[in-house]
N, C-alpha and C. Protein backbone atom coordinates (compact mmCIF):
# COMPACT_ATOMS: atom_id res chain seq x y z
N UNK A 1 86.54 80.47 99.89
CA UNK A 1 86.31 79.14 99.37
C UNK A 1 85.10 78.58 100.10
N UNK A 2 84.05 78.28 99.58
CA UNK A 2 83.26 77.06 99.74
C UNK A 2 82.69 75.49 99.62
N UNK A 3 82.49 74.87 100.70
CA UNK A 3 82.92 73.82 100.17
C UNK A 3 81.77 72.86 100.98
N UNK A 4 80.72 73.12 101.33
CA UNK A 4 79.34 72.87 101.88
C UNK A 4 78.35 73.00 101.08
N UNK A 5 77.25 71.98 101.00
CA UNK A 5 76.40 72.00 100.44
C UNK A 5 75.18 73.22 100.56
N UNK A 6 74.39 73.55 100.14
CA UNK A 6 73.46 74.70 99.92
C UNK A 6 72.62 74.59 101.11
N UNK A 7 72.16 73.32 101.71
CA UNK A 7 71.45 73.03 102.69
C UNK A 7 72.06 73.31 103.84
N UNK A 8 73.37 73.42 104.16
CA UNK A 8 74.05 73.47 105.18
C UNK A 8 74.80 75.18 105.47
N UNK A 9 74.37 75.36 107.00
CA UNK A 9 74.15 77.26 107.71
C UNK A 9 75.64 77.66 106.40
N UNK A 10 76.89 76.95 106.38
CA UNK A 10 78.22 77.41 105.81
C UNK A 10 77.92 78.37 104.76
N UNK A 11 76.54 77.48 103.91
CA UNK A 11 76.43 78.17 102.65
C UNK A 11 76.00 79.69 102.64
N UNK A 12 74.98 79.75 103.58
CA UNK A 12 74.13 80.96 103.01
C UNK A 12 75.09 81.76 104.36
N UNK A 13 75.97 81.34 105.33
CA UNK A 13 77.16 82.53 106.16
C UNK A 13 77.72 83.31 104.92
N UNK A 14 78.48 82.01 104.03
CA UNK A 14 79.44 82.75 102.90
C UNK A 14 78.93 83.98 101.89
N UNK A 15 77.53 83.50 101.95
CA UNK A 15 76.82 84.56 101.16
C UNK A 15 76.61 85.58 101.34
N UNK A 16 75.96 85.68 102.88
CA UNK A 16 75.97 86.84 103.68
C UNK A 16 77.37 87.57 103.70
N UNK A 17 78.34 87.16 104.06
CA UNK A 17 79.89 87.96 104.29
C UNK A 17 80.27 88.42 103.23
N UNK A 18 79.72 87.86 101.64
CA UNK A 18 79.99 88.12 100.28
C UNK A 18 79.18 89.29 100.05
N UNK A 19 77.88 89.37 100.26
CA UNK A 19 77.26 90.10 100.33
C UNK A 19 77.19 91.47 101.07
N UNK A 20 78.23 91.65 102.34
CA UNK A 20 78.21 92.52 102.97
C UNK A 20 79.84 93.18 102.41
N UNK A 21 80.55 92.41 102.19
CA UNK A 21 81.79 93.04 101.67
C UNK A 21 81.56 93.74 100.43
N UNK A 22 80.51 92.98 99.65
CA UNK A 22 79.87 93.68 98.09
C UNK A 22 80.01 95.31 98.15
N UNK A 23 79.11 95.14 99.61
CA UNK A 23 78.44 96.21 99.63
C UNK A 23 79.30 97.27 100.19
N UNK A 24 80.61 97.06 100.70
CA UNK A 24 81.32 98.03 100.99
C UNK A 24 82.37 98.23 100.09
N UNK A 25 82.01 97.48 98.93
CA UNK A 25 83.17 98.00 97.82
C UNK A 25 84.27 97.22 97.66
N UNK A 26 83.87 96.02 98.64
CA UNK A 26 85.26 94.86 98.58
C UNK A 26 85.43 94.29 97.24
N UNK A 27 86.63 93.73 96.45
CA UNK A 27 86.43 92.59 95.40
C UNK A 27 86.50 91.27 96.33
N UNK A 28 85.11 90.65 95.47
CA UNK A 28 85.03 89.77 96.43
C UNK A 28 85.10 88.21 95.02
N UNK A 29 86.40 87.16 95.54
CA UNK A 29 86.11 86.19 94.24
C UNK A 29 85.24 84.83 95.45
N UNK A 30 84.58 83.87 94.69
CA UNK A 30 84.78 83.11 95.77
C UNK A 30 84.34 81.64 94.87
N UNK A 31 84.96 80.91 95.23
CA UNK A 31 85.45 79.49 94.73
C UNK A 31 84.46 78.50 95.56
N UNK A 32 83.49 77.50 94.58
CA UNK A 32 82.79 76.60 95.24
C UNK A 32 84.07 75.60 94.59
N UNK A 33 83.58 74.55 95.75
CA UNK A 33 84.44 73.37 95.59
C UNK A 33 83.81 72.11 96.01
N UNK A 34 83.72 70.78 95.50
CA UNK A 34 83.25 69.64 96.72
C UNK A 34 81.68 69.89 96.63
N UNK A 35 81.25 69.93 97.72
CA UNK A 35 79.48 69.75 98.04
C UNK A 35 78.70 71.13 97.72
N UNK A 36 79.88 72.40 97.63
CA UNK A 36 79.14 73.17 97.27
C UNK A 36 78.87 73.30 95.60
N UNK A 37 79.12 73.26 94.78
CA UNK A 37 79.17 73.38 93.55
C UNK A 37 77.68 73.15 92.78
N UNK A 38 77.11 71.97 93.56
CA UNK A 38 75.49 72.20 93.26
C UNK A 38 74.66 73.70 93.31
N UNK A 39 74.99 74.49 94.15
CA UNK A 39 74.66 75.62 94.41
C UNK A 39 74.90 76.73 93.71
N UNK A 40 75.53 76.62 92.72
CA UNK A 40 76.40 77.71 91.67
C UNK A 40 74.97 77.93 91.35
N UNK A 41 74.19 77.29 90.67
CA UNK A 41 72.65 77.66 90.19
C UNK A 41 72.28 78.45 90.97
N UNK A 42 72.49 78.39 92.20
CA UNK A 42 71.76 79.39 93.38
C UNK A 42 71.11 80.70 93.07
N UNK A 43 69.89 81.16 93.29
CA UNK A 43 69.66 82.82 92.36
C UNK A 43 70.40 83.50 93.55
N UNK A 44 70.56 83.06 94.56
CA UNK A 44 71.15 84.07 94.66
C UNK A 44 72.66 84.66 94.75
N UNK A 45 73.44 83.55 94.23
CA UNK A 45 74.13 83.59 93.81
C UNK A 45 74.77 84.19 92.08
N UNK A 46 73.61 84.42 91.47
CA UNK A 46 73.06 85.01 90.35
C UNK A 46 73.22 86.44 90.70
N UNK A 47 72.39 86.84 91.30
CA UNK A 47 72.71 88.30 92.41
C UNK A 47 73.48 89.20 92.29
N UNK A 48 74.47 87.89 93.26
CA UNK A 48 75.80 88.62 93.65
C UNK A 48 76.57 88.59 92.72
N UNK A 49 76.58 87.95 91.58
CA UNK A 49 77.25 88.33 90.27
C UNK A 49 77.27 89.86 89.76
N UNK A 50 75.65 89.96 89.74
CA UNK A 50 75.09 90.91 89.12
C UNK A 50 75.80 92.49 89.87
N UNK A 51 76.05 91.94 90.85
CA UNK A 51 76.81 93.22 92.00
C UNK A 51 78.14 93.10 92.20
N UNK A 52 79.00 92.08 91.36
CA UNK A 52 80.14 92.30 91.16
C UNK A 52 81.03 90.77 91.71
N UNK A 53 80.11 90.27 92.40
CA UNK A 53 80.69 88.69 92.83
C UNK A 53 81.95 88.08 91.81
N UNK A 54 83.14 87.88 91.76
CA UNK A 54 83.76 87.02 90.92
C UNK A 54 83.34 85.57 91.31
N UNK A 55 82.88 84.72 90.59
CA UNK A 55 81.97 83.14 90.94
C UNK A 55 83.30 82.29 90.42
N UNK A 56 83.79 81.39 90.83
CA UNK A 56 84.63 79.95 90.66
C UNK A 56 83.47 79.22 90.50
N UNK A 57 84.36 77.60 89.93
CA UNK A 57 83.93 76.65 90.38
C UNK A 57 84.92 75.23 89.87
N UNK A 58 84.85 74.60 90.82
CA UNK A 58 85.48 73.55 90.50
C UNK A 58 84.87 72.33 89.37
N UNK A 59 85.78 72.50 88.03
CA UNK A 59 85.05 71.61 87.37
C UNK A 59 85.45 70.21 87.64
N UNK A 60 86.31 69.74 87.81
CA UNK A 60 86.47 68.51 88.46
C UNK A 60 84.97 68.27 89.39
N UNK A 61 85.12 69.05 90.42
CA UNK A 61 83.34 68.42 91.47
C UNK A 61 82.39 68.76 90.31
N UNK A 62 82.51 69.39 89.87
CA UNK A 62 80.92 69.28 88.69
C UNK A 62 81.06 68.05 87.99
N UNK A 63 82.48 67.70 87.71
CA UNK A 63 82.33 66.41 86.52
C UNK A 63 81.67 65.42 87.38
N UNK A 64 82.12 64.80 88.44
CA UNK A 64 82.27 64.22 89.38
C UNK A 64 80.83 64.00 90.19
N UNK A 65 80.22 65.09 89.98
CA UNK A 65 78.89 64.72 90.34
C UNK A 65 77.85 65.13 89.03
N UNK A 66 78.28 64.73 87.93
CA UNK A 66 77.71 64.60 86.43
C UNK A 66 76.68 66.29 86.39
N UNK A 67 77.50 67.40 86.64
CA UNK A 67 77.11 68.11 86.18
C UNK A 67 77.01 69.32 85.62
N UNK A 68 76.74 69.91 84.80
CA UNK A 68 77.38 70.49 83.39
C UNK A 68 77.39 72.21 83.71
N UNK A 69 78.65 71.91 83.34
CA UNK A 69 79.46 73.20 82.93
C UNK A 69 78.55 74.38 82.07
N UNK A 70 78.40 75.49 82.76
CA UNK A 70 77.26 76.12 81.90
C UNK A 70 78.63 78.02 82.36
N UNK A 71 77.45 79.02 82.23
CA UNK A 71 78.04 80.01 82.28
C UNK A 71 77.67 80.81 83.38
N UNK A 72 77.30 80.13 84.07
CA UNK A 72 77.16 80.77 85.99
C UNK A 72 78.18 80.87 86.53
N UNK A 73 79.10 80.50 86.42
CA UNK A 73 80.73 80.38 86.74
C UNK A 73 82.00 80.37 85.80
N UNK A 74 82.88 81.03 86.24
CA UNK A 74 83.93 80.36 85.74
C UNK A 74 84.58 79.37 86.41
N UNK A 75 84.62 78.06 85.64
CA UNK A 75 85.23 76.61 86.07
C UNK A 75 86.44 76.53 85.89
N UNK A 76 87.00 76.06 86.75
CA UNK A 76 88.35 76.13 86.64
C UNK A 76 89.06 74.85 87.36
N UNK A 77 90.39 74.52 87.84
CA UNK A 77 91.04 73.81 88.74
C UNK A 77 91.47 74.41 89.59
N UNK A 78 92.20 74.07 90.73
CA UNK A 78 92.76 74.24 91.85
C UNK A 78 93.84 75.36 91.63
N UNK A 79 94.40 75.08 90.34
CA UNK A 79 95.77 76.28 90.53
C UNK A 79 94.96 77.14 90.53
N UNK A 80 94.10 77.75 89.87
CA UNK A 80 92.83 79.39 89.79
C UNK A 80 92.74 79.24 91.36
N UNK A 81 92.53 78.09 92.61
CA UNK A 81 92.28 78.17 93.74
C UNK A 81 93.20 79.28 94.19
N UNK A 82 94.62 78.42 94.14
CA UNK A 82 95.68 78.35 94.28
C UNK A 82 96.24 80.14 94.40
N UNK A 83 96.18 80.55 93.18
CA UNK A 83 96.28 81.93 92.46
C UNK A 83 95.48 82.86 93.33
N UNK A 84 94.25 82.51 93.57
CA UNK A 84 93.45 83.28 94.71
C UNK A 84 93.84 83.61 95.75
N UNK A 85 94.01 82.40 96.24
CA UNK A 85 94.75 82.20 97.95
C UNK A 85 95.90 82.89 97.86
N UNK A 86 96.83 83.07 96.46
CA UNK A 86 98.34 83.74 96.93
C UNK A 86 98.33 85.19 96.79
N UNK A 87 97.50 85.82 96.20
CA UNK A 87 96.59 86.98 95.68
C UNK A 87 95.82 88.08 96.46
N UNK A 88 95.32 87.34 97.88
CA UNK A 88 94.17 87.90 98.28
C UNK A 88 94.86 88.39 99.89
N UNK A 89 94.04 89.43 100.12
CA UNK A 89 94.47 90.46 101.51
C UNK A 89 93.68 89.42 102.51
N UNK A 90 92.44 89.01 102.15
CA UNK A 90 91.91 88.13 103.23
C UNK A 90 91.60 86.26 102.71
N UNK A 91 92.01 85.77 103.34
CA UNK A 91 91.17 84.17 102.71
C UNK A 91 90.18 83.78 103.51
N UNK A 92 88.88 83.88 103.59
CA UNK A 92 87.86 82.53 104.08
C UNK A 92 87.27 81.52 103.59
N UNK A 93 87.60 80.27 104.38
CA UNK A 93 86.91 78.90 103.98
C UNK A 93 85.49 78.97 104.45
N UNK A 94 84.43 78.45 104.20
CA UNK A 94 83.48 77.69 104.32
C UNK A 94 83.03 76.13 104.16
N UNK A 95 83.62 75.24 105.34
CA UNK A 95 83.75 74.28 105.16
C UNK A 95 82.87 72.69 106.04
């Protein structure tokens, strides 16, 4: 889960650890939430799609900061959080 804006070290840690688990074959999902969600545009977050990234995003914080739902993510609510967190061998926040 992320939940820091793009400007702030949290963002581009999560990327890196996403990026290195990519690369060893991990499934990796990871959920922006809050301040990060501006960042879904991110290319390089584009990327890590392209290499297997599963992308969240909270559409509530997109509504919330007026901005639109496109197909860089799948948007979702908290239970998809929720479902993750009960789901997964490892959880990290970025917060």
């Amino acid at each position: 889960m992320l939940s820091v804006s793009p400007d702030e070290p949290g963002f581009d840690q999560a990327l890196g650890q996403a990026e290195a688990a990519l690369a060893k074959g991990v499934k990796v999902y990871l959920y922006c939430i809050d301040d990060a969600v501006p960042g879904i545009g991110d290319p390089r977050l584009a990327k890590l799609r392209a290499d297997g990234l599963n992308l969240f995003g909270c559409a509530y914080s997109m509504r919330q900061r007026k901005l639109p739902l496109d197909d860089s993510a799948v948007f979702s609510g908290l239970s998809v959080l929720s479902d993750i967190m009960a789901d997964t061998d490892r959880f990290e926040s970025f917060s």
